[in-house]
Protein backbone atom coordinates (compact mmCIF):
# COMPACT_ATOMS: atom_id res chain seq x y z
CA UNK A 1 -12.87 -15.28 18.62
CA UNK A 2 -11.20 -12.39 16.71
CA UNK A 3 -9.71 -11.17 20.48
CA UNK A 4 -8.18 -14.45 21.00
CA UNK A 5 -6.40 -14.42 17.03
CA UNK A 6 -4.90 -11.09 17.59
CA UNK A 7 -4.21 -12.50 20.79
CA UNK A 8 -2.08 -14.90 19.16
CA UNK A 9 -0.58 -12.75 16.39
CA UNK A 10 0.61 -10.50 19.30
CA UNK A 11 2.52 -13.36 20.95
CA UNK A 12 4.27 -14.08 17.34
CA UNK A 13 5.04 -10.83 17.35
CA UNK A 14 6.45 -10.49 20.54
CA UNK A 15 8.44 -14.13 19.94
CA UNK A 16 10.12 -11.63 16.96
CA UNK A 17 11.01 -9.13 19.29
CA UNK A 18 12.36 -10.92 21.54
CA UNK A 19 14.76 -12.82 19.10
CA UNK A 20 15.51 -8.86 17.48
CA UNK A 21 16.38 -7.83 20.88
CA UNK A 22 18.78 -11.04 21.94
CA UNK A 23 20.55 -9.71 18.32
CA UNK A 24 20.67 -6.27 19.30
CA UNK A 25 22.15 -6.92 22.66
CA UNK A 26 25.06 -8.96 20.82
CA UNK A 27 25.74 -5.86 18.72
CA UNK A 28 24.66 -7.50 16.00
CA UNK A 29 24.05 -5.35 12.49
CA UNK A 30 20.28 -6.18 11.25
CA UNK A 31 19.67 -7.13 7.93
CA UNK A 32 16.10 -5.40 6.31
CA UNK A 33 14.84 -5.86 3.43
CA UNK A 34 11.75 -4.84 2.23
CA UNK A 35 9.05 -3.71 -0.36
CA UNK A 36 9.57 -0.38 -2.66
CA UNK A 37 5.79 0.81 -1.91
CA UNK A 38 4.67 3.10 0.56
CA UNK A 39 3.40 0.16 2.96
CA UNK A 40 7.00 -1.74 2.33
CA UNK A 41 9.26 1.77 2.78
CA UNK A 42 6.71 2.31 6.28
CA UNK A 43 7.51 -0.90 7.46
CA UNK A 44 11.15 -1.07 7.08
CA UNK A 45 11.20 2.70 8.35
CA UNK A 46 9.25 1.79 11.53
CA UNK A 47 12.09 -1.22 12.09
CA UNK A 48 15.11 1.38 11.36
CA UNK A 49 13.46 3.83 13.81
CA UNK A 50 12.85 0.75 16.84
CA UNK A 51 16.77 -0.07 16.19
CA UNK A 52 18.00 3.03 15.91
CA UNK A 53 16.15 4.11 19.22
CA UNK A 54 17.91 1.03 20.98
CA UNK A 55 21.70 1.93 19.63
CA UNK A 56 21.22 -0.74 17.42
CA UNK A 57 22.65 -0.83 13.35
CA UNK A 58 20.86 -1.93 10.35
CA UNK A 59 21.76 -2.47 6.84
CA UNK A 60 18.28 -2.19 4.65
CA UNK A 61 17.55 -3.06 0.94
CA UNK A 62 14.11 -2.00 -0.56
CA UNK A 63 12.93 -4.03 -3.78
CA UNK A 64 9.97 -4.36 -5.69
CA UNK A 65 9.65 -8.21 -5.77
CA UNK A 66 11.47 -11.10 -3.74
CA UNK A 67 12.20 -13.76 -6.03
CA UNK A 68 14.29 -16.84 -5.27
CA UNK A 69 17.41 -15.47 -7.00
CA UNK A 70 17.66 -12.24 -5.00
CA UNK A 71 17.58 -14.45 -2.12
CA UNK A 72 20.49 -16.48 -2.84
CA UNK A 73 22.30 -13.58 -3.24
CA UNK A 74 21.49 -13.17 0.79
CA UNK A 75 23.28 -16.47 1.59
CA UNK A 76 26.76 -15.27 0.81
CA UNK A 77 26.08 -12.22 3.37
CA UNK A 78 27.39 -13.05 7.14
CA UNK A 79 24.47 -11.11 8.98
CA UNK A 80 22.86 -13.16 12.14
CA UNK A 81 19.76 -11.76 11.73
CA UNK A 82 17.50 -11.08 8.43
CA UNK A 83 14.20 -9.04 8.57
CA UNK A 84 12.02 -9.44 5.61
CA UNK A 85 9.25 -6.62 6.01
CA UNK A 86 6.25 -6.77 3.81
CA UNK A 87 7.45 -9.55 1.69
CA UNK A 88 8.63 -12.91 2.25
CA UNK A 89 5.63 -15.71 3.39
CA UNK A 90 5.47 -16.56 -0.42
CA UNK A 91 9.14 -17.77 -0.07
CA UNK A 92 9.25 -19.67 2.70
CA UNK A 93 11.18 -22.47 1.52
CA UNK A 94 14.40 -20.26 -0.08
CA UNK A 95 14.67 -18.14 2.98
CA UNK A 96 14.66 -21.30 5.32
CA UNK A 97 18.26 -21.73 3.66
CA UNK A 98 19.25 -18.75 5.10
CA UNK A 99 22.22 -19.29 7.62
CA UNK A 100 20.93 -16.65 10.31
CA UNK A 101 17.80 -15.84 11.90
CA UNK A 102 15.07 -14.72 10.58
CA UNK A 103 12.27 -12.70 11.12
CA UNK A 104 9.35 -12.38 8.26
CA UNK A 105 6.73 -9.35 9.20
CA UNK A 106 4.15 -9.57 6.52
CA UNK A 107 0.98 -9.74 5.69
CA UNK A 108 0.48 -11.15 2.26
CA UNK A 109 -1.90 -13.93 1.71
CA UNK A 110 0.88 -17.25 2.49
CA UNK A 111 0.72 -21.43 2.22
CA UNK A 112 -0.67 -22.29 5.77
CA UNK A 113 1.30 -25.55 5.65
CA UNK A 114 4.56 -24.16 4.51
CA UNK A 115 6.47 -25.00 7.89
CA UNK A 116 9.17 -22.90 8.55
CA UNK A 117 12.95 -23.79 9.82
CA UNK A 118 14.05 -23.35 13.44
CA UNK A 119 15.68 -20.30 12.52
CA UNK A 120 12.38 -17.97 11.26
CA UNK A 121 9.97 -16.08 13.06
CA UNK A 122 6.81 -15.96 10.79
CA UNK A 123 4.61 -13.01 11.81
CA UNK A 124 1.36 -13.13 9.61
CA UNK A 125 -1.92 -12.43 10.33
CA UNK A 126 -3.26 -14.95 7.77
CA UNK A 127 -1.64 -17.65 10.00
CA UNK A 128 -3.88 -16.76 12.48
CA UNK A 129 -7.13 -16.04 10.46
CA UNK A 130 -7.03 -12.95 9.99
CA UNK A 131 -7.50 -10.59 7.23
CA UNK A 132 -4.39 -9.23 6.04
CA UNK A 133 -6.00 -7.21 3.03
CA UNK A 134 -7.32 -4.82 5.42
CA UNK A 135 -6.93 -5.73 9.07
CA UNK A 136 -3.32 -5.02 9.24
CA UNK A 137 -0.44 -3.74 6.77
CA UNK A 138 2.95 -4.65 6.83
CA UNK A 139 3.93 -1.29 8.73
CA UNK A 140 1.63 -2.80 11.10
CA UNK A 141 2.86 -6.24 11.58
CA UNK A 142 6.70 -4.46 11.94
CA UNK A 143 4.78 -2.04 14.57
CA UNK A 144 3.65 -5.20 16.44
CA UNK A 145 7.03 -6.71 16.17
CA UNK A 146 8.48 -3.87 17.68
CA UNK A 147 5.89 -2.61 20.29
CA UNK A 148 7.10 -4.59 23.19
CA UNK A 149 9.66 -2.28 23.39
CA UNK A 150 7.28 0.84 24.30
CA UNK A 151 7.41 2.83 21.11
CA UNK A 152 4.49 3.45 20.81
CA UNK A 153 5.87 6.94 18.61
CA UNK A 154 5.95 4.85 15.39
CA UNK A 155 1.86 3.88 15.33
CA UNK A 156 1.80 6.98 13.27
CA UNK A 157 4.55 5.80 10.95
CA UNK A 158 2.49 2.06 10.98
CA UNK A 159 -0.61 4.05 9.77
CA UNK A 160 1.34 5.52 7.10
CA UNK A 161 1.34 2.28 5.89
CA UNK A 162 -1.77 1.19 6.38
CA UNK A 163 -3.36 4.31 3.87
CA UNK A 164 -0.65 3.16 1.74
CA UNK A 165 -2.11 -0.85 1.62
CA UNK A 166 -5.48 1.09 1.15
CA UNK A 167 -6.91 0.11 4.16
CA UNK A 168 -8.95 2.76 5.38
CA UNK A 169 -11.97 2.38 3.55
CA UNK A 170 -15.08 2.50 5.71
CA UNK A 171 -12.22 2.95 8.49
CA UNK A 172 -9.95 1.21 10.00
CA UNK A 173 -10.37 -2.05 11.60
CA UNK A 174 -9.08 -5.21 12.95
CA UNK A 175 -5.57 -4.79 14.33
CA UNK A 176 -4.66 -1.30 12.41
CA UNK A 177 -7.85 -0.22 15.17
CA UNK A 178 -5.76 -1.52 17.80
CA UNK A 179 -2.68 0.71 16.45
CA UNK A 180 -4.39 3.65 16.02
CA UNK A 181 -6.04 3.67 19.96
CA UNK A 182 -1.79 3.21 20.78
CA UNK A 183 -1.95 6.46 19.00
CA UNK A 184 -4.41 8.18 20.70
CA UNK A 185 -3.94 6.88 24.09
CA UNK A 186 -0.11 7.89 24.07
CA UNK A 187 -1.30 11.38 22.68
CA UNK A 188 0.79 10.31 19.14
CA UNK A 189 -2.19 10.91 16.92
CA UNK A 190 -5.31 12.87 16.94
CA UNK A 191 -8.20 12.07 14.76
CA UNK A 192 -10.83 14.92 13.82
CA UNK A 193 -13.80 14.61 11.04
CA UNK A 194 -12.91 17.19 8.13
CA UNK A 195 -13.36 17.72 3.96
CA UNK A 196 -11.03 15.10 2.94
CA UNK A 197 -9.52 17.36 -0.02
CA UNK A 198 -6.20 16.58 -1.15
CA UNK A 199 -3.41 19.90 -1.52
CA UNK A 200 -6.68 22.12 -0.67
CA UNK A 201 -4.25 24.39 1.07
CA UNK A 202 -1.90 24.90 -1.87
CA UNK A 203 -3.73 24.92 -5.22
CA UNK A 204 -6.78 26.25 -7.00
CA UNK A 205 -9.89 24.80 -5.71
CA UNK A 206 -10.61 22.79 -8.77
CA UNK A 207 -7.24 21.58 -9.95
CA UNK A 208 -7.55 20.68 -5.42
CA UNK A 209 -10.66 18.13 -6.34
CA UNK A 210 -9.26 16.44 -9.44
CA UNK A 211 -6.51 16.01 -7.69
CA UNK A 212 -8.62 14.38 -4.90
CA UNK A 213 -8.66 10.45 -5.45
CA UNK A 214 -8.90 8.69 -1.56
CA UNK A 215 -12.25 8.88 -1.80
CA UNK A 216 -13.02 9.50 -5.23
CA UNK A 217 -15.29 12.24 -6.45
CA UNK A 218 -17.19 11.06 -9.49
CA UNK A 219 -16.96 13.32 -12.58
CA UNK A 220 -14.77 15.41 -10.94
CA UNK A 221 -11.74 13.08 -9.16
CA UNK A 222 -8.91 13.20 -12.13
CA UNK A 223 -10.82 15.51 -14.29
CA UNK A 224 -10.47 19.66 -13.96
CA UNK A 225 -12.93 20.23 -16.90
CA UNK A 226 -15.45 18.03 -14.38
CA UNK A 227 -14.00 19.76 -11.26
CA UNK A 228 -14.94 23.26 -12.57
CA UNK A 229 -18.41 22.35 -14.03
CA UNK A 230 -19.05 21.20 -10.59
CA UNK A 231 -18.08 24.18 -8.63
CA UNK A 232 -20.02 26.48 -11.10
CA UNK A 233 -22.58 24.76 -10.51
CA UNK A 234 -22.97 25.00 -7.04
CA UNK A 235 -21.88 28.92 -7.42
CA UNK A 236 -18.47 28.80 -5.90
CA UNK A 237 -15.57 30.25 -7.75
CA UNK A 238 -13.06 27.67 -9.51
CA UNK A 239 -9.55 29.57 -9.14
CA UNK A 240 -9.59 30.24 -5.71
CA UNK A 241 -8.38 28.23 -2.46
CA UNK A 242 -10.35 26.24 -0.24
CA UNK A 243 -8.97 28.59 2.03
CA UNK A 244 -10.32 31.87 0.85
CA UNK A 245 -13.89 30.83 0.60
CA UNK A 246 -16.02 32.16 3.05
CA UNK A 247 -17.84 29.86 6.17
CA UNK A 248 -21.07 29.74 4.19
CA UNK A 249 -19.48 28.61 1.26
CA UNK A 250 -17.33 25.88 2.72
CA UNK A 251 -20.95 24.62 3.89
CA UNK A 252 -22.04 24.75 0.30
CA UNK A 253 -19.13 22.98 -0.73
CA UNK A 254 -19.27 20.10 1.98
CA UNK A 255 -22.54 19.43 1.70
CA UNK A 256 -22.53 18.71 -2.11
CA UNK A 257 -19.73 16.57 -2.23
CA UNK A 258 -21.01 14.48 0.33
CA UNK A 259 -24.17 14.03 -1.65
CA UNK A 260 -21.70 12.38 -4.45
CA UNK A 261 -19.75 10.45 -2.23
CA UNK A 262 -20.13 10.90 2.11
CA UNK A 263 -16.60 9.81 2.56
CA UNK A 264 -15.03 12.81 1.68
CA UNK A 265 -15.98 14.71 4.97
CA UNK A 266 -14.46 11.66 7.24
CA UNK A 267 -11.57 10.90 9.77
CA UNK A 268 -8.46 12.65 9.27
CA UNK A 269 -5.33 11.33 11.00
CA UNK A 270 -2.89 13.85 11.95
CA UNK A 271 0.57 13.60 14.24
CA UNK A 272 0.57 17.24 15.73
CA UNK A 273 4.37 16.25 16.67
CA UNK A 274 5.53 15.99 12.92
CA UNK A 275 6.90 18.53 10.61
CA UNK A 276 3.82 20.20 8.65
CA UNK A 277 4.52 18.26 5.45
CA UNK A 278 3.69 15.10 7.02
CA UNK A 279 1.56 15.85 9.64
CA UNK A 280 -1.45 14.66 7.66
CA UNK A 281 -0.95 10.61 7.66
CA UNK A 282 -2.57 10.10 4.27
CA UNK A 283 -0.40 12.82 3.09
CA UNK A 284 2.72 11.14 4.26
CA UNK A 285 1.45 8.35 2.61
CA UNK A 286 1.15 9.60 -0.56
CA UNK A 287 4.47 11.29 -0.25
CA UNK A 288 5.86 8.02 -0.11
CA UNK A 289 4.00 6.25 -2.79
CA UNK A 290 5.40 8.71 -5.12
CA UNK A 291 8.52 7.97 -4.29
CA UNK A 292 7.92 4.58 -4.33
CA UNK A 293 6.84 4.80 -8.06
CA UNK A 294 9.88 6.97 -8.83
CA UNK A 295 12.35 4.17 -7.90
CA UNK A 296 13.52 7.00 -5.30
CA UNK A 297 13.25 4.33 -2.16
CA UNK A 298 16.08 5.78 -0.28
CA UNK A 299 14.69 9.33 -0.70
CA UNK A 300 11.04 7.54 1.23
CA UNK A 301 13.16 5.92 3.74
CA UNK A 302 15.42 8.92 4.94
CA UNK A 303 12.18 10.75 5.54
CA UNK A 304 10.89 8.20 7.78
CA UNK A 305 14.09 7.84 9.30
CA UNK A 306 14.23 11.49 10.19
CA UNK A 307 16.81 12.83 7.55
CA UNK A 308 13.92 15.71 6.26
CA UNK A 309 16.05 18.55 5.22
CA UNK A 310 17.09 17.60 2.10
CA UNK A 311 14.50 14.33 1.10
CA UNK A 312 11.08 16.46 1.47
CA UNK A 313 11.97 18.77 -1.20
CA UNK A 314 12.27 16.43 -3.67
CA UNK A 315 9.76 14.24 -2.73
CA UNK A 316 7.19 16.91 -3.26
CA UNK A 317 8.39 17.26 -6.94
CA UNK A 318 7.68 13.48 -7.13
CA UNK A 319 3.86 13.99 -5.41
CA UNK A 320 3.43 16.92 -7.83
CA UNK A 321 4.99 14.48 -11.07
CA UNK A 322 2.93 11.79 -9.87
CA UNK A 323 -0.45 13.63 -9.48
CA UNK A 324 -0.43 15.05 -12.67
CA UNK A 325 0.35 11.27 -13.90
CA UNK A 326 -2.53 10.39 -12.43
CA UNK A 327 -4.68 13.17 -14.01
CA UNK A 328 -3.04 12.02 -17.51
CA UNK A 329 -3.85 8.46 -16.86
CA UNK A 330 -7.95 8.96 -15.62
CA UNK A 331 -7.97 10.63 -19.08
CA UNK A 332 -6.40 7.94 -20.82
CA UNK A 333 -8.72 5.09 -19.37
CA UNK A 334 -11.68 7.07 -20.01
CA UNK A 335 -10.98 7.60 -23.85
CA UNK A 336 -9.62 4.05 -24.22
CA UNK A 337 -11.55 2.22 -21.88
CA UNK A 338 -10.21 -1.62 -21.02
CA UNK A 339 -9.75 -4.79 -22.96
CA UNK A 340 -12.84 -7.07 -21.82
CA UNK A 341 -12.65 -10.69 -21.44
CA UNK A 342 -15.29 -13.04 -19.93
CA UNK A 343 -14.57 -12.49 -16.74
CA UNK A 344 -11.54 -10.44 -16.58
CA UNK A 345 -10.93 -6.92 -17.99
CA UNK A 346 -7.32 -5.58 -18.84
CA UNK A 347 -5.17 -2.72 -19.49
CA UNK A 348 -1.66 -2.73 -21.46
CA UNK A 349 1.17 0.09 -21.32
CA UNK A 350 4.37 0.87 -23.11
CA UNK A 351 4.77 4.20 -22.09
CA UNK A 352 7.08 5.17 -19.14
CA UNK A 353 4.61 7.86 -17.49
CA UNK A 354 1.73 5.17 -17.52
CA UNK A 355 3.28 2.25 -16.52
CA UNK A 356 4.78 3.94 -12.96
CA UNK A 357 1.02 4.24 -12.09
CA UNK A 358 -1.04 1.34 -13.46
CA UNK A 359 -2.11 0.08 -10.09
CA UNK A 360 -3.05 2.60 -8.75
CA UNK A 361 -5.17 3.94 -12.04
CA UNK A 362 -6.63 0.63 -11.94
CA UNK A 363 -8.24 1.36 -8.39
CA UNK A 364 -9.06 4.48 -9.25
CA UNK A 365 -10.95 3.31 -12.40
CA UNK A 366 -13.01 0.73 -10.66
CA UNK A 367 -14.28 3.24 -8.18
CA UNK A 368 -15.07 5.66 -10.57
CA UNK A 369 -16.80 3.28 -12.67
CA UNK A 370 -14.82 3.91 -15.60
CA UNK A 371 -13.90 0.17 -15.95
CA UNK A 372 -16.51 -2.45 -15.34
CA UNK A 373 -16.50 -3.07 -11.31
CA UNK A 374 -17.89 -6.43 -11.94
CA UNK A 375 -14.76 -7.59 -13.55
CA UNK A 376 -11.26 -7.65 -11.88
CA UNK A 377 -8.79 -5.34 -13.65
CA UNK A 378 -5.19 -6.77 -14.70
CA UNK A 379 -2.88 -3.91 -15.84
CA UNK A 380 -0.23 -5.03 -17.83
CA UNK A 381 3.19 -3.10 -18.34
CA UNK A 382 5.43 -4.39 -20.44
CA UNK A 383 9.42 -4.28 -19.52
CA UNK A 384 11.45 -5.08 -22.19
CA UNK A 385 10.79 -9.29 -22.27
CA UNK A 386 8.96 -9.42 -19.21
CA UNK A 387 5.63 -8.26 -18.39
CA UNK A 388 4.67 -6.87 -14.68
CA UNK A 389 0.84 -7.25 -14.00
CA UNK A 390 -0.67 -5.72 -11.11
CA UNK A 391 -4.35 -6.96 -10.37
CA UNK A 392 -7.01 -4.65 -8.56
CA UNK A 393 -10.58 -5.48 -8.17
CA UNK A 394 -13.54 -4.63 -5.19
CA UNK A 395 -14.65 -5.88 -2.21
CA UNK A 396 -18.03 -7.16 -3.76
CA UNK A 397 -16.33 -9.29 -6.08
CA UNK A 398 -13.97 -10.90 -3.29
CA UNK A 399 -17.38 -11.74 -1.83
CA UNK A 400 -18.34 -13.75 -4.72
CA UNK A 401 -15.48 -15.76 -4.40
CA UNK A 402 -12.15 -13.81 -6.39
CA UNK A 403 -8.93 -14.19 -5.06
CA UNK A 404 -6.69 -11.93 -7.05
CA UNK A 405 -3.54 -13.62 -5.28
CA UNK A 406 -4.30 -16.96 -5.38
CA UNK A 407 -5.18 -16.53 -9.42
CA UNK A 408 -1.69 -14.59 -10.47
CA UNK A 409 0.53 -16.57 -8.08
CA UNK A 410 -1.36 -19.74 -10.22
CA UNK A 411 -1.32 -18.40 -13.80
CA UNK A 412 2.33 -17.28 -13.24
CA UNK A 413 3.98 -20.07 -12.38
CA UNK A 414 2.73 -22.19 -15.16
CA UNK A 415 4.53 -19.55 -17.54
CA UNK A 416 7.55 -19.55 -15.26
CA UNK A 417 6.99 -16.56 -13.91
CA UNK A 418 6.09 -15.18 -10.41
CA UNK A 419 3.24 -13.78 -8.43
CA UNK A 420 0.58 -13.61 -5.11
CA UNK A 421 -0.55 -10.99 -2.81
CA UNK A 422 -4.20 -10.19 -1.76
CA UNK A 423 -7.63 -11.31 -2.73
CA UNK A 424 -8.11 -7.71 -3.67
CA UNK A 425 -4.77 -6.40 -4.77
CA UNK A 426 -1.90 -8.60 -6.66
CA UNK A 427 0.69 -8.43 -9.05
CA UNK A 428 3.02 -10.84 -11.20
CA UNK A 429 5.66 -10.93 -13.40
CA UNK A 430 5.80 -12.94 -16.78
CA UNK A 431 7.59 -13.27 -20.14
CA UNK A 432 6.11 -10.67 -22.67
CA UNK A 433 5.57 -13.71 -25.01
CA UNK A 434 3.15 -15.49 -22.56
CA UNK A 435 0.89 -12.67 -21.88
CA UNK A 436 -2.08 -13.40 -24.27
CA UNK A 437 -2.08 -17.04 -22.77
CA UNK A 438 -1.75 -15.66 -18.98
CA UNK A 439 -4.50 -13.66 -19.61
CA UNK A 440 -6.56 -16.52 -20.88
CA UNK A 441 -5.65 -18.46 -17.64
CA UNK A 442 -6.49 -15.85 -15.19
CA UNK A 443 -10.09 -15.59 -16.79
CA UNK A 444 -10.07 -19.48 -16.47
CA UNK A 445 -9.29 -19.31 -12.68
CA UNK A 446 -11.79 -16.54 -11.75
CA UNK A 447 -13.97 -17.91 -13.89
CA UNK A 448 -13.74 -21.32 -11.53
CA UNK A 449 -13.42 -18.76 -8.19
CA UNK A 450 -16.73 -17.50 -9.06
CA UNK A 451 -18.65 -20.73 -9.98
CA UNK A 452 -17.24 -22.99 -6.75
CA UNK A 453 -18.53 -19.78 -4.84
């Protein structure tokens, strides 16, 4: 059953390439536009790089939401062909006023009897039953879109993505699987099990594990009081590098961590081809995240465009800026905890260093049990009148019946805002003034997930 709905996805996609390709041969300039995370910078990069290897031209936008206003400002451009990458099946029926074709490669949760116009190629894999939350990232549903025309050179790039989406936990499946062995097979990416131990090349082993977050390391992931008690522990010296320590010691070392958590000596995805800053996928990945946060999209995209000179440099500064955010913000949940509700929890932000990372400290909190994993998280940062929530929660609770998308695109648009995504992941925006009674109405709805489940 699966093979024959990736069967059809794969036609879809190739009914997208084949329209991209009828606009390329015209000479036509392609119009992308895209998400500002490090799935939505992938995707569009893995487009620019298909074009660009076909002496195409593109003209590409990255933004953090589509709403129906930035769209009309698309109908006064004169481009034949639009590609909306990573966005775009939530807005079906403004984009089927668009005057030229269109191509929409995402993979966000989307009405299944929205129809679309003549003119759009809808590439989902929720259209086709399949799971879109961790089967297949938007980098991935551009990679399909795109891999009729043999390049296979940008699965890495579509795995970028994927890390990004958070998709590898417990490995990759689904259609990202099917990626990856395009990797391997064209000798694009090697996979080898290692200590999954983020900068463990460049900084002190301790400051290395708090650092470490994909997996997380409990009492020690975000917290270098924890990280040293930990190594002292097991007799291995704190201010040294992972790679100074002797054979018998990295032994030590693997062997306890995987006692706290066995995913940290796992699969590591490397592209021996690439430069050595992002040879490591998931390092890539976070390399683009933080520019993601950093409103530095263009800096993301010229990287995976090939422009590396100049963007790598300061992306790093952003990884190291964002890190230590992250650090700062692990500390900041554990002292204040979250606001409970019945069956939500929440957390609220003002302050410019927190707010850049509250989705990403709200995964992080849930796996480290900081914040209540039986209760989805809803962090809340407020922008002048509006509010931007972005919902996390686990894999157990989607069992029971949450749907993180369905509740914030719901709640939202009764406060005239705007909002969807994933069971597990979401995010919304809504007036400041509304948030107390948003809140209220997102408890309602999981509240009602839960019991119909």
């Amino acid at each position: 059953m699966i093979q024959k709905q990736q069967h059809s996805l794969l036609n879809k996609a190739e009914e997208a390439c084949d329209l991209l390709r009828g606009h390329l041969k015209q000479d036509h300039v392609v119009r992308i536009i895209s998400h500002n995370d490090a799935d939505g910078i992938s995707a569009a990069g893995v487009m620019c790089n298909a074009i660009a290897q076909e002496d195409g031209k593109f003209h590409v936008t990255i933004i953090p939401r589509l709403k129906d206003e930035i769209i009309s400002k698309f109908f006064k451009e004169k481009y034949k062909l639009f590609i909306f990458c990573d966005m775009g099946s939530a807005n079906l029926k403004s984009i089927n006023r668009l005057k030229g074709d269109v191509i929409i490669a995402d993979h966000h949760q989307t009405n299944l009897n929205a129809r679309p116009g003549d003119n759009i190629v809808h590439v989902n894999p929720h259209l086709y039953g399949l799971d879109g939350t961790k089967d297949v990232s938007a980098s991935g549903i551009s990679y399909l879109t795109v891999r009729p025309m043999g390049y296979t050179n940008l699965s890495g790039l579509a795995i970028v993505g994927a890390f990004g989406d958070m998709q590898y936990k417990n490995g990759f499946t689904g259609v990202n699987q099917m990626i990856l062995n395009d990797g391997i097979e064209s000798n694009n990416i090697e996979v080898r099990d290692d200590l999954k131990i983020a900068y463990k090349s460049k900084e002190p082993l301790y400051k290395a594990l708090s650092y470490t977050i994909n997996p997380v390391i409990k009492n020690v992931s975000g917290d270098e009081e924890g990280s040293v008690n930990f190594l002292e522990k097991i007799g291995i010296s704190y201010g040294i590098k992972f790679d100074e320590l002797s054979n018998e010691e990295k032994d030590i070392l693997k062997n306890e961590l995987v006692k706290i958590n066995p995913e940290i000596f796992s699969s590591v995805y490397t592209v021996p081809s690439e430069i050595p800053e992002l040879r490591n996928l998931e390092d890539y990945s976070n390399i683009l995240d933080a520019c993601g946060k950093n409103k530095k999209h263009g800096i993301g995209l010229s990287i995976c465009i090939g422009d590396r000179k100049d963007s790598i440099k300061e992306a790093q500064d952003l990884v190291k800026t964002y890190r230590d955010d992250i650090v700062y913000g692990i500390e900041w949940i554990k002292k204040e905890g979250s606001v409970v509700q019945d069956k939500i929890q929440y957390i609220y932000a003002e302050e410019k260093r927190k707010k850049r990372i509250m989705g990403t400290l709200s995964s992080i909190g849930l796996d480290l049990e900081i914040l209540d994993p039986e209760k989805p998280v809803l962090a809340m940062s407020r922008m002048d009148n509006i509010i931007k929530v972005s919902g996390r929660t686990t894999s157990k609770m989607t069992e029971k019946g949450v749907n993180l998308g369905y509740a914030l695109e719901n709640a939202s648009k009764s406060f005239n805002g705007s909002g969807g995504g994933h069971n597990i992941a979401a995010g919304a925006v809504i007036p400041y003034r509304e948030m107390d009674n948003f809140l209220n109405l997102v408890d309602e709805i999981v509240r009602t997930q839960l019991k119909a489940n």
